[in-house]
C-alpha atoms as a PDB file:
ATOM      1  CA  UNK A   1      99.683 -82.917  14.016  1.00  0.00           C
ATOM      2  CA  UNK A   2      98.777 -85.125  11.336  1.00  0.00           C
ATOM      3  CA  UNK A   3     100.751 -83.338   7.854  1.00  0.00           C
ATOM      4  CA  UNK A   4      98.600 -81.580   6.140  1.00  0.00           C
ATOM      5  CA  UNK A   5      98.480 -84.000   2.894  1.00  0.00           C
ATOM      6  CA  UNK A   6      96.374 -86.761   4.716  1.00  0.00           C
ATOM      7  CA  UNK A   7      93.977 -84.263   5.690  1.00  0.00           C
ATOM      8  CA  UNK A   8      93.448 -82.981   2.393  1.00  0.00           C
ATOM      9  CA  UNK A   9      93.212 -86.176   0.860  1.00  0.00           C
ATOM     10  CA  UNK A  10      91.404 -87.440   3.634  1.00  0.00           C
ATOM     11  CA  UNK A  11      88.710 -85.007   2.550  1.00  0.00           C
ATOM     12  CA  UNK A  12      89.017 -85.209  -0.973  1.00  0.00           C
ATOM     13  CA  UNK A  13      88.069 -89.027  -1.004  1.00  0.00           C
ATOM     14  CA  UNK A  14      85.739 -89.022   1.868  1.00  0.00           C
ATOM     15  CA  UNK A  15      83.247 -86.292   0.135  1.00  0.00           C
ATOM     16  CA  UNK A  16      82.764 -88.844  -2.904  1.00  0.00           C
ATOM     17  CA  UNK A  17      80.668 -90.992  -0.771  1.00  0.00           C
ATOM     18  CA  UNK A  18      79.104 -88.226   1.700  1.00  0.00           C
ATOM     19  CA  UNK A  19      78.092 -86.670  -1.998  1.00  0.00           C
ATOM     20  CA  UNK A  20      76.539 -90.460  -3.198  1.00  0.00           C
ATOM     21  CA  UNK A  21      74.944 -90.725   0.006  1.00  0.00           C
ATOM     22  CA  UNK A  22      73.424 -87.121  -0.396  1.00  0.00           C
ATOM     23  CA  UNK A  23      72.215 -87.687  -3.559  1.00  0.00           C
ATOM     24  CA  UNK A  24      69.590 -90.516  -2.268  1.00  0.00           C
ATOM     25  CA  UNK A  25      68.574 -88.818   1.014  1.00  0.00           C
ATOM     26  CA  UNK A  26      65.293 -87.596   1.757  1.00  0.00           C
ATOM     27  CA  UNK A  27      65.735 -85.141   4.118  1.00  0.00           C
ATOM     28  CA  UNK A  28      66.908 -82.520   1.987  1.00  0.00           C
ATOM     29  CA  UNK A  29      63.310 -82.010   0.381  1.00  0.00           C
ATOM     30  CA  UNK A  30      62.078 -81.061   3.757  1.00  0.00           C
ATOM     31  CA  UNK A  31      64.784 -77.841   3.309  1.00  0.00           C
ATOM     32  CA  UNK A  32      66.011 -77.388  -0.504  1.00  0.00           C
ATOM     33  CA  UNK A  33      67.907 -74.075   0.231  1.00  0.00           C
ATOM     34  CA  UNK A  34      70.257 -75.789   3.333  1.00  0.00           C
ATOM     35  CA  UNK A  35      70.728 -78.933   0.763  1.00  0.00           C
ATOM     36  CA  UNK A  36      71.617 -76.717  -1.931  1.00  0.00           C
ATOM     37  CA  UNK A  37      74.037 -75.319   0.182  1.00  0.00           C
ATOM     38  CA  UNK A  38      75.709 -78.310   1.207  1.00  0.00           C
ATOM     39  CA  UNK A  39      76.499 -79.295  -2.457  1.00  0.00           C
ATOM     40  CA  UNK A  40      78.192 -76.191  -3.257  1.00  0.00           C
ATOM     41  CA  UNK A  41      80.211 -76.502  -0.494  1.00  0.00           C
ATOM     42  CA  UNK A  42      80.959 -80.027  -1.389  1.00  0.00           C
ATOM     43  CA  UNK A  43      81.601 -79.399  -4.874  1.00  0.00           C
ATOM     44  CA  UNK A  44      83.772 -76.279  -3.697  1.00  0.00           C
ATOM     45  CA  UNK A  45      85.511 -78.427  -0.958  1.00  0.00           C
ATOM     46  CA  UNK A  46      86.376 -81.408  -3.038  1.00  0.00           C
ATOM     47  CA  UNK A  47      87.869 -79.163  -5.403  1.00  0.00           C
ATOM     48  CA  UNK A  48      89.943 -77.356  -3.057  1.00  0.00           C
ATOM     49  CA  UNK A  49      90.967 -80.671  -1.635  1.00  0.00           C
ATOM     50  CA  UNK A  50      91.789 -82.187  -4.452  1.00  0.00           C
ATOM     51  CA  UNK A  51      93.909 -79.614  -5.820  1.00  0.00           C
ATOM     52  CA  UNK A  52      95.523 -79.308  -2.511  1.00  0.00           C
ATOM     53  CA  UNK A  53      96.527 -83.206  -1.967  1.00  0.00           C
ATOM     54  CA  UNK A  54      98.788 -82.575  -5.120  1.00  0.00           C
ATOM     55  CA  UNK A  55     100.011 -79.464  -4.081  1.00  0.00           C
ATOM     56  CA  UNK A  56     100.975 -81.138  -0.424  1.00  0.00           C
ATOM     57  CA  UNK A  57     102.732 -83.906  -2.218  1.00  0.00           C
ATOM     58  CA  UNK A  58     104.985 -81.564  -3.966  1.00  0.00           C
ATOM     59  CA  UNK A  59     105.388 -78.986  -1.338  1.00  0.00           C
ATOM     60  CA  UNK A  60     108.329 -78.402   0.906  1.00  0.00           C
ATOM     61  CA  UNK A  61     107.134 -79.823   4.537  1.00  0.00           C
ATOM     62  CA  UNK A  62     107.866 -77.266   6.839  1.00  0.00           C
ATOM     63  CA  UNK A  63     105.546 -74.507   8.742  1.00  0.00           C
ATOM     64  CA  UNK A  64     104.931 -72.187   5.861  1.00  0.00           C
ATOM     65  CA  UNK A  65     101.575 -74.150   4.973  1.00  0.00           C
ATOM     66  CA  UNK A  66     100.669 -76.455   1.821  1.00  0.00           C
ATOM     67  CA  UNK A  67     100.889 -72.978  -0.514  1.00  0.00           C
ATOM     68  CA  UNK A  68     104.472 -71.535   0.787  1.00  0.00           C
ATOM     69  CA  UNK A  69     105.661 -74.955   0.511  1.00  0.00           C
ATOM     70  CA  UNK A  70     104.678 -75.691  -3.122  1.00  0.00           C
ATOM     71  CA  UNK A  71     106.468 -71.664  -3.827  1.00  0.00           C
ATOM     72  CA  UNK A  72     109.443 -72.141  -2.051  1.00  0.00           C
ATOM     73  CA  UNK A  73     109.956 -75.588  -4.275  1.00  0.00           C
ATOM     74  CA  UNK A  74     109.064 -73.710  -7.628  1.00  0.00           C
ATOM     75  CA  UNK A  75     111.685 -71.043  -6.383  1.00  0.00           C
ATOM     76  CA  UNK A  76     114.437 -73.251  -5.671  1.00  0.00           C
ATOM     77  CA  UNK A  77     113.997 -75.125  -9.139  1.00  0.00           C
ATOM     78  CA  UNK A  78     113.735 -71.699 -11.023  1.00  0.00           C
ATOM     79  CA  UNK A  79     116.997 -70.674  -9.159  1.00  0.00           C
ATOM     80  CA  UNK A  80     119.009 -74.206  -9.822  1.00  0.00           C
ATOM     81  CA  UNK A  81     117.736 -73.709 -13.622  1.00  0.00           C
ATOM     82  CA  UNK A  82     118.827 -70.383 -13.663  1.00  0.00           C
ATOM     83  CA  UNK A  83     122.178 -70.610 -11.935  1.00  0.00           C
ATOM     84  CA  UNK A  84     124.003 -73.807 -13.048  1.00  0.00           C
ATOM     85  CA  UNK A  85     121.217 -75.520 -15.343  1.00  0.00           C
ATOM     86  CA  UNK A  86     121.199 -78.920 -13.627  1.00  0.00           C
ATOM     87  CA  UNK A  87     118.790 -80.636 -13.781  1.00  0.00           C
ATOM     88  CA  UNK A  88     116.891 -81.222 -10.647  1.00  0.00           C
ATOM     89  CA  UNK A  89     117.390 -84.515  -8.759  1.00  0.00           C
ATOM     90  CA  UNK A  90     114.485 -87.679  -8.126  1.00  0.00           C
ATOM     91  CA  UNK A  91     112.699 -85.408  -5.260  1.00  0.00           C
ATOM     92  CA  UNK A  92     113.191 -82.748  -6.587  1.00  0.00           C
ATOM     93  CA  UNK A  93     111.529 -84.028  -9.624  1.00  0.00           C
ATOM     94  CA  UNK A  94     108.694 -86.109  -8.120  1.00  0.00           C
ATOM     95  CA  UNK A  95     107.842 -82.578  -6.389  1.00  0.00           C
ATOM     96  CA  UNK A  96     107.767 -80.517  -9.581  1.00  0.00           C
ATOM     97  CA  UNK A  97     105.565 -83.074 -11.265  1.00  0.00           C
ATOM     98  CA  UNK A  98     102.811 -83.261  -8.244  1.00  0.00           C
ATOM     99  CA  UNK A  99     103.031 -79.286  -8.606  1.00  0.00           C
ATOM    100  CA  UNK A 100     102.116 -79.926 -12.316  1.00  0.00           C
ATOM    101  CA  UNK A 101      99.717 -81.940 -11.943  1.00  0.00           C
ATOM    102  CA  UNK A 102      97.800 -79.529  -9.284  1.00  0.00           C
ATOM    103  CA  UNK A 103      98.210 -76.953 -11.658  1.00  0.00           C
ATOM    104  CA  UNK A 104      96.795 -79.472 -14.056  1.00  0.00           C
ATOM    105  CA  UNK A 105      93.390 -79.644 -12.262  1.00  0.00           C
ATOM    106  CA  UNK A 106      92.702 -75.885 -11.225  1.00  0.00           C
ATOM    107  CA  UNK A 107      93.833 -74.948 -14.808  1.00  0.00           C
ATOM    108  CA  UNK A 108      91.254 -77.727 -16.092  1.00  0.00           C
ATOM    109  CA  UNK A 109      88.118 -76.807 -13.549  1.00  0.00           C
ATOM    110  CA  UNK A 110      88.646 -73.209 -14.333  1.00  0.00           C
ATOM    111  CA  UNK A 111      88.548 -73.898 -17.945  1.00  0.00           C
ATOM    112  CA  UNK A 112      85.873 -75.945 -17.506  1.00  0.00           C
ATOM    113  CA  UNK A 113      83.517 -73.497 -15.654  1.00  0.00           C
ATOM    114  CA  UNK A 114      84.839 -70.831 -18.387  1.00  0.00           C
ATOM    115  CA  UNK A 115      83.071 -72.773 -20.863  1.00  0.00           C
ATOM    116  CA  UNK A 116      80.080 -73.789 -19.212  1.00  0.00           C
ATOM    117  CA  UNK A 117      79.024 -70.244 -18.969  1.00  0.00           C
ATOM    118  CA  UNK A 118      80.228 -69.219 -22.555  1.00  0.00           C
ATOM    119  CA  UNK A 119      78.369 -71.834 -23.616  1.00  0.00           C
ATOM    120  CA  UNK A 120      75.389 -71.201 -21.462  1.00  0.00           C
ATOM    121  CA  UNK A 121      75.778 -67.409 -22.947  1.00  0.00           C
ATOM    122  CA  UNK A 122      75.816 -68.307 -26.383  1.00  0.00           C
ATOM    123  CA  UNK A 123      72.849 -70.324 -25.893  1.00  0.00           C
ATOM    124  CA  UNK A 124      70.728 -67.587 -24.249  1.00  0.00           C
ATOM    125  CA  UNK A 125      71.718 -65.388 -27.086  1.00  0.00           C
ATOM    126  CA  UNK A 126      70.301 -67.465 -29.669  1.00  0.00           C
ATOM    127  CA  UNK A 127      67.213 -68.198 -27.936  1.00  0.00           C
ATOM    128  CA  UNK A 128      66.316 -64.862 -27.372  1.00  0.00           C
ATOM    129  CA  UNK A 129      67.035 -64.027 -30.841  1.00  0.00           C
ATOM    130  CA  UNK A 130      64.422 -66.935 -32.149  1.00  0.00           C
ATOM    131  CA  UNK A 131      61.841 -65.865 -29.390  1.00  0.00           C
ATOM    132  CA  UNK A 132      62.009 -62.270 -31.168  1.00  0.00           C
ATOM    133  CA  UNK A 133      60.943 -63.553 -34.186  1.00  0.00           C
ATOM    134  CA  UNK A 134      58.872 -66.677 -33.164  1.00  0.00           C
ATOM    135  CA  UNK A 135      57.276 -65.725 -30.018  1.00  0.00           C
ATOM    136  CA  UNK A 136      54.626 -63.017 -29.215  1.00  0.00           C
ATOM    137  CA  UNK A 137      52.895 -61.789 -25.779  1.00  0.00           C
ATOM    138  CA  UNK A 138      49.678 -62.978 -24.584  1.00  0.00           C
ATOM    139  CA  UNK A 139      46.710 -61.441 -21.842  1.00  0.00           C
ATOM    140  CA  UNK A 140      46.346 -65.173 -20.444  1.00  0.00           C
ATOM    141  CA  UNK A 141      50.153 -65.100 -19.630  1.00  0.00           C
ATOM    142  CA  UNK A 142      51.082 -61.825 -18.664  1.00  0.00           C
ATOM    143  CA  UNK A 143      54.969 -60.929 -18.887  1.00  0.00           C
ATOM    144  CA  UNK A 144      55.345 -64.176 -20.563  1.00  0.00           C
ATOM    145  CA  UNK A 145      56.067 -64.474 -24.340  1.00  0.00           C
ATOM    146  CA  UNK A 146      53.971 -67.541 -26.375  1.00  0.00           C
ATOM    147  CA  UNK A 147      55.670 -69.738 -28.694  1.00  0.00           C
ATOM    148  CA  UNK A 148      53.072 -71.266 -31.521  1.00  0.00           C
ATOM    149  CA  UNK A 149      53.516 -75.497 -30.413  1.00  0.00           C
ATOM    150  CA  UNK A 150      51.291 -77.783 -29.904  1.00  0.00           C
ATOM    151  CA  UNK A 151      53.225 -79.648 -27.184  1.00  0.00           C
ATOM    152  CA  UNK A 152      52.790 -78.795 -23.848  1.00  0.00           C
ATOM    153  CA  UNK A 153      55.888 -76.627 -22.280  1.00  0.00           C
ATOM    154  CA  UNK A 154      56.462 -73.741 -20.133  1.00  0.00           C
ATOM    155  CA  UNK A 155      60.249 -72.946 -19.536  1.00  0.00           C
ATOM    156  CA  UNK A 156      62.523 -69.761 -18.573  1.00  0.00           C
ATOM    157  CA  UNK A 157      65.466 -68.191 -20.192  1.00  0.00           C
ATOM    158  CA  UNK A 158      67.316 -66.595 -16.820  1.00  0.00           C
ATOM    159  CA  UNK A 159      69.855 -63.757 -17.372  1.00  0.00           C
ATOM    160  CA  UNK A 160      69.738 -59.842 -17.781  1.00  0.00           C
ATOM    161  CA  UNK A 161      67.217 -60.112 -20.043  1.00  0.00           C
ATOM    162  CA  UNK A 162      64.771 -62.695 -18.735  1.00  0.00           C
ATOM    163  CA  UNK A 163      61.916 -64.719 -20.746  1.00  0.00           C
ATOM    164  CA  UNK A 164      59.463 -66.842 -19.448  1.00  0.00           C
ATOM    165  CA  UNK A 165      58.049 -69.209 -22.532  1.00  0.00           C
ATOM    166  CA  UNK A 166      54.340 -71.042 -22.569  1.00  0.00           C
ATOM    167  CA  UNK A 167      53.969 -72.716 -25.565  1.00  0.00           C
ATOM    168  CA  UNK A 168      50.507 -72.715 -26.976  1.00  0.00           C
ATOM    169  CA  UNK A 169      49.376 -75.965 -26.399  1.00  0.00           C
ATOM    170  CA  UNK A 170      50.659 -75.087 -22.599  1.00  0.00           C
ATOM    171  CA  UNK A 171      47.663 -72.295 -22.544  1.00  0.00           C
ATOM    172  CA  UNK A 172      45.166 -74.446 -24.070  1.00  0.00           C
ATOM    173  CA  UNK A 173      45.978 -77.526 -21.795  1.00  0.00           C
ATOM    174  CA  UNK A 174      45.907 -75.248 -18.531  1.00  0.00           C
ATOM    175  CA  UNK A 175      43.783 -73.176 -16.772  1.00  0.00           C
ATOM    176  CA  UNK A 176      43.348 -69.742 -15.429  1.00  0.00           C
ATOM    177  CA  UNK A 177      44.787 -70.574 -12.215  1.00  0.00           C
ATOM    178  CA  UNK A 178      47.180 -73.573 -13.266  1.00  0.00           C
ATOM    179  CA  UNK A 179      48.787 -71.017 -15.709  1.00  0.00           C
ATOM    180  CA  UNK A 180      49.271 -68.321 -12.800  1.00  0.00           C
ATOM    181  CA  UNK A 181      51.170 -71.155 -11.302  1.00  0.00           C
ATOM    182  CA  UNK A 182      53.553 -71.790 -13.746  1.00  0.00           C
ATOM    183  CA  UNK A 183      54.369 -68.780 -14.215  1.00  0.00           C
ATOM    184  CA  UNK A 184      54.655 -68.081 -10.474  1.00  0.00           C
ATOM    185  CA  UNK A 185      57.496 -71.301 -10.677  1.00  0.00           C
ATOM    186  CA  UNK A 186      59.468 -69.715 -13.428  1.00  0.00           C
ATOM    187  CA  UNK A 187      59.729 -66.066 -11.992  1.00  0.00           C
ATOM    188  CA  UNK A 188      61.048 -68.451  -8.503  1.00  0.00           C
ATOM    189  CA  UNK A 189      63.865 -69.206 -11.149  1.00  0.00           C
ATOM    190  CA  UNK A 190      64.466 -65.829 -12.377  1.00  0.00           C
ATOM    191  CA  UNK A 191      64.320 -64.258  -9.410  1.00  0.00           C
ATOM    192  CA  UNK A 192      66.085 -66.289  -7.405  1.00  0.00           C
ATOM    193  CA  UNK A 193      69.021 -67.044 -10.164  1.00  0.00           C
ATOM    194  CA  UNK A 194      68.857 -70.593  -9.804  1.00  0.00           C
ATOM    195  CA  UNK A 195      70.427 -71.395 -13.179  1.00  0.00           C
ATOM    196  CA  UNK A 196      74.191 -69.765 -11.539  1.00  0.00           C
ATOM    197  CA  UNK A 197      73.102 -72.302  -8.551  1.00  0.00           C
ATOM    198  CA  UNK A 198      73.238 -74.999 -11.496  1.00  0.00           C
ATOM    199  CA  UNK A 199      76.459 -73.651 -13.569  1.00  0.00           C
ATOM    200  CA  UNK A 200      79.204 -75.724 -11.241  1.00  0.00           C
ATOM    201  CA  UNK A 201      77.370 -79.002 -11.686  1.00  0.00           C
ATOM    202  CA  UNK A 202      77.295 -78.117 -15.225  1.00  0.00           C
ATOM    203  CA  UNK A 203      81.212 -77.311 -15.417  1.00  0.00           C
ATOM    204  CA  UNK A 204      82.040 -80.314 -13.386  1.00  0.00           C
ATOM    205  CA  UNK A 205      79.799 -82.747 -15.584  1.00  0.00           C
ATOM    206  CA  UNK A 206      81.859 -81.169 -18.319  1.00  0.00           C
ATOM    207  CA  UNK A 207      85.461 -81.933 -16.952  1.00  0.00           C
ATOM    208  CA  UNK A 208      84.230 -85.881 -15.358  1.00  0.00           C
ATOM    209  CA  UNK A 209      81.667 -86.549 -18.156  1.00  0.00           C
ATOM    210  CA  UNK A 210      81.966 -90.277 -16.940  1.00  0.00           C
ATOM    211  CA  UNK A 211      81.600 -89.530 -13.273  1.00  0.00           C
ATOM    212  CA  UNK A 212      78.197 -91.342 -11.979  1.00  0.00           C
ATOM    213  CA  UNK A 213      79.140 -89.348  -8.690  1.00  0.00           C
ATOM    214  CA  UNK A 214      79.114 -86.183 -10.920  1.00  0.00           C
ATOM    215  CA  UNK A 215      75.924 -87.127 -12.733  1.00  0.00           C
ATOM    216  CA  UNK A 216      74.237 -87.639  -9.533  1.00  0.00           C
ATOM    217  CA  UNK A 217      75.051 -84.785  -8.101  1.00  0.00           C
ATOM    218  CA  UNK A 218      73.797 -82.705 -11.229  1.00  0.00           C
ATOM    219  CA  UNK A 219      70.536 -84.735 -10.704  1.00  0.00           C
ATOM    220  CA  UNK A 220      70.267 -84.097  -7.141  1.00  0.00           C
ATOM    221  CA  UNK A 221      70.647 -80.477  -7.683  1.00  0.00           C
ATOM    222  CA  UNK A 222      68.362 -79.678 -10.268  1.00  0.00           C
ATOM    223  CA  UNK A 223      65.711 -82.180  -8.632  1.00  0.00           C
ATOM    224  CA  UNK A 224      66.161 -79.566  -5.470  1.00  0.00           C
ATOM    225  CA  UNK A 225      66.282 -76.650  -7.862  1.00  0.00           C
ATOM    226  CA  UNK A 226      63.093 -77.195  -8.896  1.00  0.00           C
ATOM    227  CA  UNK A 227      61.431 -78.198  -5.699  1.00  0.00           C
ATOM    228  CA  UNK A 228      62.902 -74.432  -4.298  1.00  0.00           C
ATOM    229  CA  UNK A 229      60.918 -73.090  -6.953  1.00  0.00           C
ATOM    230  CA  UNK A 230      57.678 -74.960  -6.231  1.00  0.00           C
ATOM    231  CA  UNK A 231      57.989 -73.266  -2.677  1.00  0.00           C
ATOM    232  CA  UNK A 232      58.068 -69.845  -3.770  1.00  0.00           C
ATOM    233  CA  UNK A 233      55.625 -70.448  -5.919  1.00  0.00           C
ATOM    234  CA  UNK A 234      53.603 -71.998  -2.861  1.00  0.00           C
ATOM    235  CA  UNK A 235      53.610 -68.431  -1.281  1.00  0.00           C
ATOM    236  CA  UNK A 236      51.502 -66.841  -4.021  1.00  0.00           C
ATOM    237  CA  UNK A 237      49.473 -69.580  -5.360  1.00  0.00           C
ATOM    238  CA  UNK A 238      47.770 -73.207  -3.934  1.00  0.00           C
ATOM    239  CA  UNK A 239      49.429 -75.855  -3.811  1.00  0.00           C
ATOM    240  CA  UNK A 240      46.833 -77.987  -5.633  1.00  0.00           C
ATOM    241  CA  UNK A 241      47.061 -75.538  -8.832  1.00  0.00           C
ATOM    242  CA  UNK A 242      50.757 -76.661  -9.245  1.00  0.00           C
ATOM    243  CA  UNK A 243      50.122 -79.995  -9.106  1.00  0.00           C
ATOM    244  CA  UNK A 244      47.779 -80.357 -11.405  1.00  0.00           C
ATOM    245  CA  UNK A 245      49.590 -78.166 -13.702  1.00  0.00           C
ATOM    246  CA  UNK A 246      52.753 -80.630 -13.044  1.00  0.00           C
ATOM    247  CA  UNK A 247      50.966 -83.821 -13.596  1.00  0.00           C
ATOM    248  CA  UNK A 248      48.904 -82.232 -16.621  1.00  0.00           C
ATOM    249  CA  UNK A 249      52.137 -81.240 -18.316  1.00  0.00           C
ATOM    250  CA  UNK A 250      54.104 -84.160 -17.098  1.00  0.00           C
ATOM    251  CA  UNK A 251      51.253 -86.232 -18.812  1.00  0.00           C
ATOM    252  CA  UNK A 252      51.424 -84.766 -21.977  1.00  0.00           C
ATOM    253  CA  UNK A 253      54.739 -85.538 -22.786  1.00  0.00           C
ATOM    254  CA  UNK A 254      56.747 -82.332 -22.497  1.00  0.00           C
ATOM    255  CA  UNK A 255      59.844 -82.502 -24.571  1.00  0.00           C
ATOM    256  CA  UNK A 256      63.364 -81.365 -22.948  1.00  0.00           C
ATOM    257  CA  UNK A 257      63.625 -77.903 -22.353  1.00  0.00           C
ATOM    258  CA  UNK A 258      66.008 -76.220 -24.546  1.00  0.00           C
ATOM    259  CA  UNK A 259      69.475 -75.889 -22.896  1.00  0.00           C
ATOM    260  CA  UNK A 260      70.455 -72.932 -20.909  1.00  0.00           C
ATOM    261  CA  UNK A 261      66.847 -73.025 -19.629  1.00  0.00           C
ATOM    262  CA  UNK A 262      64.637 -74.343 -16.510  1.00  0.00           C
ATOM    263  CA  UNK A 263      61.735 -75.966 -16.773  1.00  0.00           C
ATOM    264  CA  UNK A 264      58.681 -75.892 -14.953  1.00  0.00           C
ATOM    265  CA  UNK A 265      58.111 -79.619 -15.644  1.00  0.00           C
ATOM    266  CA  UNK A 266      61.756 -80.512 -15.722  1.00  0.00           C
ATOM    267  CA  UNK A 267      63.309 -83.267 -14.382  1.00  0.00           C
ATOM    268  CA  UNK A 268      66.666 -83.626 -12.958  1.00  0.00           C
ATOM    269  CA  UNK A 269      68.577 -85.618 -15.911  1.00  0.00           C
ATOM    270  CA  UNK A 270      68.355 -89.123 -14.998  1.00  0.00           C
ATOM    271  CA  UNK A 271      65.771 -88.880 -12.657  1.00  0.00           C
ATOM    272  CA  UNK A 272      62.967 -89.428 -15.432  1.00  0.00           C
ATOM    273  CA  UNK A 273      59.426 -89.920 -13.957  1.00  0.00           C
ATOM    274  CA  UNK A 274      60.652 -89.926 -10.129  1.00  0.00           C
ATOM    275  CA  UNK A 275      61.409 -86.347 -10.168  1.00  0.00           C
ATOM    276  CA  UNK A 276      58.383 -85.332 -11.102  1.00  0.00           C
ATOM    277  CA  UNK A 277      56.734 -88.103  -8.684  1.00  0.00           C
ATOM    278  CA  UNK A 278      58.815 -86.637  -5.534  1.00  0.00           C
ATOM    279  CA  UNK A 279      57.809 -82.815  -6.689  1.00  0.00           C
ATOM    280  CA  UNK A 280      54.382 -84.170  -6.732  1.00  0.00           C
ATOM    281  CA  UNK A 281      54.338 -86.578  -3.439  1.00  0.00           C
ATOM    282  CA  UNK A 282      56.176 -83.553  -1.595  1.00  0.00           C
ATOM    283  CA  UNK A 283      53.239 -81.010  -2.912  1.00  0.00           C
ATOM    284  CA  UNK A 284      50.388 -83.077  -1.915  1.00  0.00           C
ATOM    285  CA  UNK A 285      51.906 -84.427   1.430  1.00  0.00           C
ATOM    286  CA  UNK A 286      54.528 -81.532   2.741  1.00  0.00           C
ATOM    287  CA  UNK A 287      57.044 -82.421   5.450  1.00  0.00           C
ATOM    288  CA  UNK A 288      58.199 -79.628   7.833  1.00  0.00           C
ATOM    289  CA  UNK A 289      61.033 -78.195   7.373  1.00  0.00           C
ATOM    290  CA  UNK A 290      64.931 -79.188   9.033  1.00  0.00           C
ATOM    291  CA  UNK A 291      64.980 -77.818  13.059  1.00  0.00           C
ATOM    292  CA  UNK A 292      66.851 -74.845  13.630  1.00  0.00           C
ATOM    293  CA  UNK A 293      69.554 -77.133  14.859  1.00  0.00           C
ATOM    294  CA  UNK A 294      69.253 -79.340  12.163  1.00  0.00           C
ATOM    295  CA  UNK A 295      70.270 -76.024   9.890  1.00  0.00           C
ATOM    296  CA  UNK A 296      72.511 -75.452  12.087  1.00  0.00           C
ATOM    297  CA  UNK A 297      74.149 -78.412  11.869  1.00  0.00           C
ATOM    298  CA  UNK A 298      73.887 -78.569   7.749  1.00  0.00           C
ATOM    299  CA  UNK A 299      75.397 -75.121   7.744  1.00  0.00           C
ATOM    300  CA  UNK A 300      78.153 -75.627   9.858  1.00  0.00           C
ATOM    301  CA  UNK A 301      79.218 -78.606   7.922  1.00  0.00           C
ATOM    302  CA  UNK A 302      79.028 -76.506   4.693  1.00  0.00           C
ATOM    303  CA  UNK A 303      81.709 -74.252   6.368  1.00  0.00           C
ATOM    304  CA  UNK A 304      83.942 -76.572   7.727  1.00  0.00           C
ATOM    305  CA  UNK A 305      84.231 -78.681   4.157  1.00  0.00           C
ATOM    306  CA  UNK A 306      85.515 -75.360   2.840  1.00  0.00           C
ATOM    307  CA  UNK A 307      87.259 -73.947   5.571  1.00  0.00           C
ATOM    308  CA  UNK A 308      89.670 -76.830   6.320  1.00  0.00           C
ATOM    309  CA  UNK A 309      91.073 -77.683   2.787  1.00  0.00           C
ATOM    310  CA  UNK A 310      91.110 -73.518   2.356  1.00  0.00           C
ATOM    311  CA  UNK A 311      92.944 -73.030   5.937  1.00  0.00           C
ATOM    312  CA  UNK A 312      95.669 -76.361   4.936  1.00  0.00           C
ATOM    313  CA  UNK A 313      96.569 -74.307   1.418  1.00  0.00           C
ATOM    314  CA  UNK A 314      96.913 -70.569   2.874  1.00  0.00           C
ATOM    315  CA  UNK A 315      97.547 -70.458   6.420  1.00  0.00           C
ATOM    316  CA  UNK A 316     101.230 -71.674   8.272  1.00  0.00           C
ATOM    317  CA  UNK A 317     101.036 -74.837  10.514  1.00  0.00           C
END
């Protein structure tokens, strides 16, 4: 049995390039939610991984798995520290500082994701506070709240207390039936929570700020993000409203939406134009979906990215 270290590490490194290689293939716009899916398991699996190669190179080989082995070296340096107070030898040294430095990188990924959300939070809270002074109802957008702009934008505010936001030049550059769209999209978002789909991307983006992997993976997301939103929104309205809504907006210029917020019109950051291009191309031209055991396949693959790195730390070998 090969020790438990290469397979961690094994996985660890080899999800960097399964992750690039996701991040330009088309075949998860044919099924958004099974892509989606994959990433968080990827994201979840490197870190897991990751955390676990440094733990396995500190641990105490034996058949207690990667997790008893890292305790029963923390307990035998507590009790040499606690009985005569010398100081541990080379090994024993070299296995207390791996053992740091996996602490090191949970500590830091929790933190991370800690203060993505705070700040995500915060955000929210001082939205909503401007929309309650800035931003009144209208009968052309019901359930939505209007902002007075003359630029062209229609965003949500997810959480508890939802808001959907048309700006006024939105409502006089759309119709009827365009608008009904858009809103359609953004209740996709609320509904389906896709900004806590977004929050790990956001966290790790955070921790590896230079990562291109990272970035990509952020754009990949949100690109899919929003495409899972232009299918629900496909099961109440035509397909051809949303597009012309897209490329009307998309047109005009629509500025960033504000952070902690998803955009109708948005773009996955550093996608630019193309994102709203492949929204667009995959509106006007729809592909069929992934075969049952193509889903099968992308699902089982999701589980065993988790399941192996999680079954090395916890379980005896």
């Amino acid at each position: 049995m090969y020790p438990p270290v290469l397979v961690l590490a094994t996985v660890a490194v080899g999800l960097v390039p399964v992750a690039t290689e996701l991040a330009t293939a088309r075949w998860p716009r044919r099924s958004p939610a099974a892509a989606i899916l994959l990433w968080q398991s990827i994201g979840l699996g490197w870190g897991l991984a990751a955390i676990g190669t440094l733990a396995a190179l500190g641990a105490e080989p034996g058949g207690s798995g990667v997790a008893g082995g890292a305790l029963s070296v923390l307990a035998r340096a507590l009790r040499g520290i606690a009985g005569d107070f010398q100081p541990p030898g080379l090994l024993a040294a070299l296995r207390l500082l791996f053992l740091a430095a996996s602490a090191a990188l949970l500590t830091l990924l929790c933190w991370v994701l800690l203060a993505a959300s705070a700040a995500v939070l915060r955000d929210r809270r001082r939205h909503r506070a401007l929309l309650s002074l800035l931003a009144h109802g209208d009968p052309k957008v019901p359930g939505a709240l209007v902002v007075d702009h003359p630029a062209a934008a229609a965003y949500c505010v997810p959480g508890l207390r939802s808001r959907i936001v048309i700006s006024a030049g939105t409502l006089d550059l759309l119709d009827q039936a365009e608008l009904a769209a858009v809103l359609a999209h953004e209740r996709a978002h609320i509904r389906e929570r896709h900004d806590l789909v977004l929050l790990p991307f956001t966290a790790l983006g955070r921790a590896f700020p230079r990562s291109v992997s990272v970035q990509r993976a952020y754009a990949a997301v949100a690109l899919l993000i929003e495409m899972l939103a232009d299918d629900h929104a496909l099961r109440h309205r035509p397909a051809r409203e949303l597009v012309t809504a897209l490329i009307r907006v998309g047109a005009a210029g629509t500025p960033g939406a504000p952070s902690a917020t998803l955009a109708v019109a948005g773009t996955a950051e550093g996608a630019g134009d193309s994102g709203m291009t492949a929204r667009v191309e995959r509106l006007l031209a729809p592909s069929p979906g992934l075969s049952l055991p193509a889903l099968a396949l992308v699902c089982g693959a999701a589980m065993a990215i988790v399941v192996i790195p999680a079954a090395l730390l916890v379980l005896p070998l």
